[in-house]
C-alpha atoms as a PDB file:
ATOM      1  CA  UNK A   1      45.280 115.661 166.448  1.00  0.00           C
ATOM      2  CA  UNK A   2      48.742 115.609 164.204  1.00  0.00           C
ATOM      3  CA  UNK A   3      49.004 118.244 162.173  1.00  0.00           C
ATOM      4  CA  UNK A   4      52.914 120.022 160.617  1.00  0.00           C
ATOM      5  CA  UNK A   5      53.677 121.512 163.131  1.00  0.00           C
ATOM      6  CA  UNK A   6      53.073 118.693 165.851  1.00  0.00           C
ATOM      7  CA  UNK A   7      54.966 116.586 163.996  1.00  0.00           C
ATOM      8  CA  UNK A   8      58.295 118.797 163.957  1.00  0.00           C
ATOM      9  CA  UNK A   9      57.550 118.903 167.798  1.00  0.00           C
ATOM     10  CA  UNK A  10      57.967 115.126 167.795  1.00  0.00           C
ATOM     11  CA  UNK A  11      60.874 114.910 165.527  1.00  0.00           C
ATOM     12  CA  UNK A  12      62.555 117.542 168.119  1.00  0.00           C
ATOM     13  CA  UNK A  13      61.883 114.830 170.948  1.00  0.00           C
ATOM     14  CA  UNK A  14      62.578 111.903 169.318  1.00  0.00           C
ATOM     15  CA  UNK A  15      65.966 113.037 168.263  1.00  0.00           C
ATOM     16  CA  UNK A  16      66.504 114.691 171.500  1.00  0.00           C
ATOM     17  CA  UNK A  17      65.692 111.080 173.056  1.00  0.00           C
ATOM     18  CA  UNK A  18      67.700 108.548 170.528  1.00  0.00           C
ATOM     19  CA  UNK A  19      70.705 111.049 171.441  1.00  0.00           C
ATOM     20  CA  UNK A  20      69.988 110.483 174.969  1.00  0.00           C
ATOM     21  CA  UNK A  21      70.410 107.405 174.936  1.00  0.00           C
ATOM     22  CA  UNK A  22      73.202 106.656 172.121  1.00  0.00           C
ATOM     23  CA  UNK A  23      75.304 110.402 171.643  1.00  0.00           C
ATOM     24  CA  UNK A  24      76.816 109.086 168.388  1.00  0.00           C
ATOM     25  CA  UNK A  25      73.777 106.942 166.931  1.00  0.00           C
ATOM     26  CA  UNK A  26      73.428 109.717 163.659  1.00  0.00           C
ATOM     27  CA  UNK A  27      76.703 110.725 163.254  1.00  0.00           C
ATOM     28  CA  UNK A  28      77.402 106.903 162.524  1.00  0.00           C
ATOM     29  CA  UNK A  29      74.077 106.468 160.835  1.00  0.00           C
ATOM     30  CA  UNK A  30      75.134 109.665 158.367  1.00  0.00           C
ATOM     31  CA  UNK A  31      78.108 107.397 157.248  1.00  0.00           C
ATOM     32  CA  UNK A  32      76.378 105.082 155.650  1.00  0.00           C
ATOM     33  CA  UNK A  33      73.702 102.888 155.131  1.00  0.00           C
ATOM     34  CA  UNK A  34      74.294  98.843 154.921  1.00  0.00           C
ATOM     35  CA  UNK A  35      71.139  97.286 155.413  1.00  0.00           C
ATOM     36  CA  UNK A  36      70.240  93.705 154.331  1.00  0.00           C
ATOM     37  CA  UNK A  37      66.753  93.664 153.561  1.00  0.00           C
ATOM     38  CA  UNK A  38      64.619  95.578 150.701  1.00  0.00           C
ATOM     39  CA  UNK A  39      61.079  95.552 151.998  1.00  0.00           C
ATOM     40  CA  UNK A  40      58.423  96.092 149.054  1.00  0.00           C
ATOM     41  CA  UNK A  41      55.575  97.154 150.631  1.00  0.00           C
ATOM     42  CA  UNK A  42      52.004  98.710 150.330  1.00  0.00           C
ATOM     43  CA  UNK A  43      51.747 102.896 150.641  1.00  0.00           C
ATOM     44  CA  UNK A  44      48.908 102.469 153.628  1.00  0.00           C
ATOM     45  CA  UNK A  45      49.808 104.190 156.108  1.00  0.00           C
ATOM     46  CA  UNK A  46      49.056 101.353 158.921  1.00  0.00           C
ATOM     47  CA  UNK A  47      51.468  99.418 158.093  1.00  0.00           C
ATOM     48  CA  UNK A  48      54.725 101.096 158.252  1.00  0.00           C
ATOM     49  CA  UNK A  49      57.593  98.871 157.369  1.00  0.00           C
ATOM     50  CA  UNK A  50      60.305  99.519 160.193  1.00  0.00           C
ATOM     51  CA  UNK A  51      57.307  99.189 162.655  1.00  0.00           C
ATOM     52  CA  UNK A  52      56.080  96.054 162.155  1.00  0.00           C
ATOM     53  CA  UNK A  53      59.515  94.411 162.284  1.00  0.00           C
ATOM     54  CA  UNK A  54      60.896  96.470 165.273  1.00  0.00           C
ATOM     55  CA  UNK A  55      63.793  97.700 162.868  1.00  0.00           C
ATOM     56  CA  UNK A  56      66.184 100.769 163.729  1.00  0.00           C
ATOM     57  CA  UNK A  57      66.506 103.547 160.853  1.00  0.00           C
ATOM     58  CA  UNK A  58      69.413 101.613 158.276  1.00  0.00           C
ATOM     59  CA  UNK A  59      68.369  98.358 158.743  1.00  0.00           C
ATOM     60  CA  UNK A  60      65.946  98.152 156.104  1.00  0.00           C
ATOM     61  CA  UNK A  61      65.313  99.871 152.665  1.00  0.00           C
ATOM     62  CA  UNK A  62      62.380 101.125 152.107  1.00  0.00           C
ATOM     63  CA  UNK A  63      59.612 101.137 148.828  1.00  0.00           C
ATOM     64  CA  UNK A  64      55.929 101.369 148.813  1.00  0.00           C
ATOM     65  CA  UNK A  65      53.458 101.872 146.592  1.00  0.00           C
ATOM     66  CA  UNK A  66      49.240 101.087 146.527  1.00  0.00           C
ATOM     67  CA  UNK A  67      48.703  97.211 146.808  1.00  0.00           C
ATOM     68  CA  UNK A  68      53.015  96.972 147.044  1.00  0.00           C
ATOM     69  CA  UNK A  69      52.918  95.517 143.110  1.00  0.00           C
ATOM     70  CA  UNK A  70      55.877  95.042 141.200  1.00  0.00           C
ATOM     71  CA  UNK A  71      55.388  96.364 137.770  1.00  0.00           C
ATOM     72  CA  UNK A  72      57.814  95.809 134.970  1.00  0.00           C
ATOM     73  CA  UNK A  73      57.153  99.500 133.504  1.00  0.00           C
ATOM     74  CA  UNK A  74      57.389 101.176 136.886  1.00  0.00           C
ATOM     75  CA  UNK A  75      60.788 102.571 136.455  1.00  0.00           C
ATOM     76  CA  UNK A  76      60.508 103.997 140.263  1.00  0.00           C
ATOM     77  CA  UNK A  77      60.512 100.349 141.634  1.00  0.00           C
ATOM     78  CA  UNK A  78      62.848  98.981 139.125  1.00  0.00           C
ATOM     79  CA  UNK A  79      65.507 101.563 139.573  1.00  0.00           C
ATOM     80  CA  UNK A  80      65.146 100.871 143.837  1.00  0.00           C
ATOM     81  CA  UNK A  81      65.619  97.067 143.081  1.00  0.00           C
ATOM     82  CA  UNK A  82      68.494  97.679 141.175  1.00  0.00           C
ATOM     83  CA  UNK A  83      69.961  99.777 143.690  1.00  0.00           C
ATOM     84  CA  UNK A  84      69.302  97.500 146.475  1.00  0.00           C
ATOM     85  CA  UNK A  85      70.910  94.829 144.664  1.00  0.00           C
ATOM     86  CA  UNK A  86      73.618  96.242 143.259  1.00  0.00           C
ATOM     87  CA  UNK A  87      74.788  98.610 145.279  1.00  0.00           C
ATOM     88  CA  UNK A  88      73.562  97.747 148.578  1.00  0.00           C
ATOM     89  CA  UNK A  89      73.508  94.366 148.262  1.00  0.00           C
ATOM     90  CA  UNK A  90      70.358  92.970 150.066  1.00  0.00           C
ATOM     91  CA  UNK A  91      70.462  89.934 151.367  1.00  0.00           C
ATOM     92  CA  UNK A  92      66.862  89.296 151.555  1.00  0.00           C
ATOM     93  CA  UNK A  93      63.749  91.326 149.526  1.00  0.00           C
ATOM     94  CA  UNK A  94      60.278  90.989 151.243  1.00  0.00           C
ATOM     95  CA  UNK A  95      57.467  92.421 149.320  1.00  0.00           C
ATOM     96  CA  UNK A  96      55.019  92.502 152.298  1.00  0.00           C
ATOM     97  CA  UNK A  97      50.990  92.521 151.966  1.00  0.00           C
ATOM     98  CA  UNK A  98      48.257  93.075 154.103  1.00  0.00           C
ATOM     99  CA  UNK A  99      45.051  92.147 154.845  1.00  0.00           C
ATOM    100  CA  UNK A 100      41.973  94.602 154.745  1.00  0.00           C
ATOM    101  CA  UNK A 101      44.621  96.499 151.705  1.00  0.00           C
ATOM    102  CA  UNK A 102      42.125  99.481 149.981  1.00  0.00           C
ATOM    103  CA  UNK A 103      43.538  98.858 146.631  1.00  0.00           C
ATOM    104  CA  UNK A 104      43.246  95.347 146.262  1.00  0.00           C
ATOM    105  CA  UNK A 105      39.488  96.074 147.334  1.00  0.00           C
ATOM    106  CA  UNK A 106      39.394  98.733 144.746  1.00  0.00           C
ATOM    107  CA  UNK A 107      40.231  96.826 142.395  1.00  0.00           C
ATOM    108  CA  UNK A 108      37.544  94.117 143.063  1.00  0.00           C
ATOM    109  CA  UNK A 109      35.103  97.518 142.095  1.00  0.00           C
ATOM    110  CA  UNK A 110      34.131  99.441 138.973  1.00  0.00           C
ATOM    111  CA  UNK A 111      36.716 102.014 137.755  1.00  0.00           C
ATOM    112  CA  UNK A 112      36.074 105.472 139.594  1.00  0.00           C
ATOM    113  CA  UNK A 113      35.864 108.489 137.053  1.00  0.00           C
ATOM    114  CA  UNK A 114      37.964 110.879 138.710  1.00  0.00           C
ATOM    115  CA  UNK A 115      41.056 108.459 139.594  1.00  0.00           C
ATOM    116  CA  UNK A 116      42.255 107.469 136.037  1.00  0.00           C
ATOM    117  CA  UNK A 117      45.927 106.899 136.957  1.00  0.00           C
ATOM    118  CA  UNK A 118      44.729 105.062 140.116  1.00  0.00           C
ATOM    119  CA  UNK A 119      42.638 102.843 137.452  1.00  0.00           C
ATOM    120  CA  UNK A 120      45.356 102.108 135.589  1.00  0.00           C
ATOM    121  CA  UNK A 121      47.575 101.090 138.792  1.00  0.00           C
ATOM    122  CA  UNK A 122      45.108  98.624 139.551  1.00  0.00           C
ATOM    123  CA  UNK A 123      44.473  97.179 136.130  1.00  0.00           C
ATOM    124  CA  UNK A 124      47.016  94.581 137.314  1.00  0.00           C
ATOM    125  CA  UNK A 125      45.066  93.467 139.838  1.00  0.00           C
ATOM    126  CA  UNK A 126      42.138  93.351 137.983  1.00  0.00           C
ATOM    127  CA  UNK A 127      44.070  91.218 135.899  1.00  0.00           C
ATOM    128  CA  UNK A 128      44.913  88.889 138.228  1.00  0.00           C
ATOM    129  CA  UNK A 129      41.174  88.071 140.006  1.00  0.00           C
ATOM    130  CA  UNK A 130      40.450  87.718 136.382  1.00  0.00           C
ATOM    131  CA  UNK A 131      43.029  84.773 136.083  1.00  0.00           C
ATOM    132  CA  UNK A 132      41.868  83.338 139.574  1.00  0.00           C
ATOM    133  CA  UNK A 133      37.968  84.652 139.216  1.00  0.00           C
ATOM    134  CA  UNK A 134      36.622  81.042 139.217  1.00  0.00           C
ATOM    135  CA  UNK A 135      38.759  79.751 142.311  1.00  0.00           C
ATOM    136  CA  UNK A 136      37.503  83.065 144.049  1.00  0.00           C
ATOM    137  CA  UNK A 137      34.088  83.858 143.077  1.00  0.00           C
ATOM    138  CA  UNK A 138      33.149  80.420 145.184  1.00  0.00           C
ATOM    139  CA  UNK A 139      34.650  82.348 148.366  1.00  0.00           C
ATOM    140  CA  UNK A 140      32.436  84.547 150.423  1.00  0.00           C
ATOM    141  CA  UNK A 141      32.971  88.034 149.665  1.00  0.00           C
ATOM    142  CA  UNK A 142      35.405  88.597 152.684  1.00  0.00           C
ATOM    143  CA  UNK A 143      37.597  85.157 151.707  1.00  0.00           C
ATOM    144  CA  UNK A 144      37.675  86.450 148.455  1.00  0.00           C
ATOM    145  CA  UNK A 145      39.301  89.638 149.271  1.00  0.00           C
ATOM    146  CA  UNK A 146      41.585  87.525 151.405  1.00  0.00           C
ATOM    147  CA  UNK A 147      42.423  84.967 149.116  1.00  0.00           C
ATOM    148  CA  UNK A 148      43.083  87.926 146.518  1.00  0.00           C
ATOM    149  CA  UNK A 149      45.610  89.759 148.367  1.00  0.00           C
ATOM    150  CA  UNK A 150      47.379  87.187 149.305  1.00  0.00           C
ATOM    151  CA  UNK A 151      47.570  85.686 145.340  1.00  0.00           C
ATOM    152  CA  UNK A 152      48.397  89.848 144.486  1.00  0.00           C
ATOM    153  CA  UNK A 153      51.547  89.545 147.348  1.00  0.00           C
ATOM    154  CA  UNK A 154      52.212  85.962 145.201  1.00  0.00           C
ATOM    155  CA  UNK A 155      52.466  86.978 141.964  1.00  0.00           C
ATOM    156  CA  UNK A 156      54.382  90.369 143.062  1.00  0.00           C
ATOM    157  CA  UNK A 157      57.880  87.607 144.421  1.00  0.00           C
ATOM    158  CA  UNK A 158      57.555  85.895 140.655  1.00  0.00           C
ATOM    159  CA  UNK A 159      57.467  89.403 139.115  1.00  0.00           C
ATOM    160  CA  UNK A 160      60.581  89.853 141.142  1.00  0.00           C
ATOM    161  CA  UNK A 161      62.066  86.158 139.783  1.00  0.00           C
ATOM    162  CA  UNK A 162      61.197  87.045 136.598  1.00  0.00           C
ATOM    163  CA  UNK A 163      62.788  90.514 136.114  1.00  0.00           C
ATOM    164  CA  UNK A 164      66.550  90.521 134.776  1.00  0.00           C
ATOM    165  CA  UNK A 165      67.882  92.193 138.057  1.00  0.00           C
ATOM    166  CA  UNK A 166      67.045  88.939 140.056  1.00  0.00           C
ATOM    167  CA  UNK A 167      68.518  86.567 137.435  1.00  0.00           C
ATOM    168  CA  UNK A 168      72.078  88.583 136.610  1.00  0.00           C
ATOM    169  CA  UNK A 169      72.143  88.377 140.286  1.00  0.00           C
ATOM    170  CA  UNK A 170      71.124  84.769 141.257  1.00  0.00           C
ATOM    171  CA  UNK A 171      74.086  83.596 137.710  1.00  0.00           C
ATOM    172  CA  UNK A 172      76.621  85.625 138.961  1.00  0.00           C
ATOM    173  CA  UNK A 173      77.306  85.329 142.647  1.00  0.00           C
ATOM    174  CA  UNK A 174      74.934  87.363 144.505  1.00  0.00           C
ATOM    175  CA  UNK A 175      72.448  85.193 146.166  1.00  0.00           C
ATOM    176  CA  UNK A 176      69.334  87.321 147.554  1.00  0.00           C
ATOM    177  CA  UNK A 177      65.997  85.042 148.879  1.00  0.00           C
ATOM    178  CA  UNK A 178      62.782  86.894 147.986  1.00  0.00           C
ATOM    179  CA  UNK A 179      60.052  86.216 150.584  1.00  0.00           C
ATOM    180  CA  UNK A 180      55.819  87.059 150.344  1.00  0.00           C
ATOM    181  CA  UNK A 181      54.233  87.863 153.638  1.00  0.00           C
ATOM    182  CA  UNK A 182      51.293  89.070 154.783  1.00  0.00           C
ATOM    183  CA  UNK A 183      50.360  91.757 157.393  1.00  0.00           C
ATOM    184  CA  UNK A 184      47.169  91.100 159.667  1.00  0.00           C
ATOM    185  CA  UNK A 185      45.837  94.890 160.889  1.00  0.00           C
ATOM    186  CA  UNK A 186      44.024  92.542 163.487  1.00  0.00           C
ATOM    187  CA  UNK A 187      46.575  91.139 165.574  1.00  0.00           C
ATOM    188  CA  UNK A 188      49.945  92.925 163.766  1.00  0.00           C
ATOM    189  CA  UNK A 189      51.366  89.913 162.860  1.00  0.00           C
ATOM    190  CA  UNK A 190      53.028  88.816 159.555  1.00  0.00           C
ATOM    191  CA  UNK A 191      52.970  85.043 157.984  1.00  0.00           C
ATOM    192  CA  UNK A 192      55.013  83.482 155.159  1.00  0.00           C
ATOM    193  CA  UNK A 193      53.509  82.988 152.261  1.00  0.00           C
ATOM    194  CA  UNK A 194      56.347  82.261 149.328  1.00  0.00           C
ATOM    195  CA  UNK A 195      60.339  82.349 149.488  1.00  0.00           C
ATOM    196  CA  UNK A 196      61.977  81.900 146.422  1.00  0.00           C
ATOM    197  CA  UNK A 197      65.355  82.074 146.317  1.00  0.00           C
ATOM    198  CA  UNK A 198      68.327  80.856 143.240  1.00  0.00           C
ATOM    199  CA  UNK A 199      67.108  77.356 143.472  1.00  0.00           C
ATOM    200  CA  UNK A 200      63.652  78.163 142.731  1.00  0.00           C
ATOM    201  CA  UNK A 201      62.327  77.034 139.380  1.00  0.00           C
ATOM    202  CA  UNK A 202      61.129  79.792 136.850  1.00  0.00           C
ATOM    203  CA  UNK A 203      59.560  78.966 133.839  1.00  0.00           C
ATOM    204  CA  UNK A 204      61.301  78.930 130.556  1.00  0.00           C
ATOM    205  CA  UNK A 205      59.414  81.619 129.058  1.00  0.00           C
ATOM    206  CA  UNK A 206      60.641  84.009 131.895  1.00  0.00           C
ATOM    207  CA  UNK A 207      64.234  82.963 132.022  1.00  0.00           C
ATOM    208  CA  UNK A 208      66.777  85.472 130.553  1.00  0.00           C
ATOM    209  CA  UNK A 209      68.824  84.024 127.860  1.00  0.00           C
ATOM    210  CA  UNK A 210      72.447  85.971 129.006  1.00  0.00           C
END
C-alpha cells in the first residue's frame, strides 16, 4: 500500500535508475523544457497523461482538471493555454477524455449538498446533456454516458477554437491542430474523435473581430 513515505522511496529509485541509464538526462532536462504538445486532460488519477502516450518528462505539458473542460472563466486553464502557445509554442493541443469519467457521471445526477463548487464545475456539463438530452435519453443508460463524454471531450476542442488565444494564433503565423480523443480504462487505448486545426470553420458568432 502507497503511502508518503513509499513514494519518496520510489522517487529515490527511479532517479537512481533514469541516471543509470542516461548520467546527464536532468541536468539537460533542468535547461529547459520544449515540448510540442499541450495535453488537456481529466484530474482521474487512471489516466495519467505521459502514461498513456509512453512520453518522457518534457515532452508534453501537462493540465487537468474533473471531466478535462475548457471553461472560458477558468483563469487556471486559460493562463496554461496561453503559455503553451505563446511561449512554448505547441504544436499540437489534445484535450483527452475517457470513458467510465466520474464527473461526467456526476453530472448526469442530482446536485450533492456538500460539494457546491464541484456543482458548479459540472453545471457545464449539465448544460450540455441538456442540449443533446433528446439524442441521448433514447440510449441505454451506459451509451448514454458514453455518448456524453465523448460530446463533453467535443465541445471542450470548439471551446478551444473559439477562445481568442487559438484565433491570434491561427491569423498570425502560429499554426497549432487541436485534437479530441478518448481514453478506454478497458483496453488503454485512445481514438480520435475531432481535429480542428486553422482551416476549420468556426461560426461567425465565435470569430474574433481583430
Amino acid at each position: 500500500m502507497l503511502n508518503p513515505e513509499k513514494l519518496l522511496l520510489e522517487n529515490r529509485a527511479w532517479s537512481e535508475d533514469v541516471i543509470s541509464r542516461d548520467p546527464h538526462f536532468f541536468e539537460n532536462l533542468a535547461k529547459e523544457q520544449t515540448p510540442e504538445f499541450l495535453w488537456i486532460g481529466c484530474s482521474d488519477s487512471r489516466v495519467p497523461a505521459e502514461t498513456v502516450v509512453n512520453a518522457q518528462p518534457g515532452e508534453v505539458f501537462v493540465h487537468r482538471n474533473i471531466a478535462n473542460q475548457v471553461i472560458n472563466t477558468d483563469f487556471n486553464c486559460l493562463s496554461v493555454l496561453q503559455y503553451a502557445i505563446e511561449v512554448l509554442h505547441v504544436k499540437h493541443i489534445i484535450v483527452c477524455g475517457h470513458y467510465g469519467c466520474g464527473g461526467v457521471k456526476a453530472a448526469l445526477e442530482k446536485q450533492k449538498s456538500g460539494l457546491v463548487i464541484t456543482n458548479k464545475w459540472l453545471m457545464h456539463i449539465k448544460d450540455l446533456y441538456r442540449l443533446h438530452q433528446d439524442d441521448l435519453i433514447a440510449l441505454n443508460p451506459d451509451k448514454m454516458l458514453d455518448r456524453l463524454i465523448e460530446l463533453n471531450i467535443i465541445e471542450q476542442v470548439y471551446r478551444l477554437a473559439h477562445t481568442s488565444i487559438i484565433q491570434f494564433a491561427w491569423k498570425h503565423g502560429h499554426k497549432p491542430t487541436i485534437h479530441g480523443w478518448v481514453y478506454g480504462l478497458e483496453n488503454g487505448l485512445l481514438h480520435e474523435l475531432i481535429k480542428l486545426d486553422e482551416n476549420s470553420p468556426i461560426n461567425k458568432i465565435y470569430q474574433h473581430a481583430d
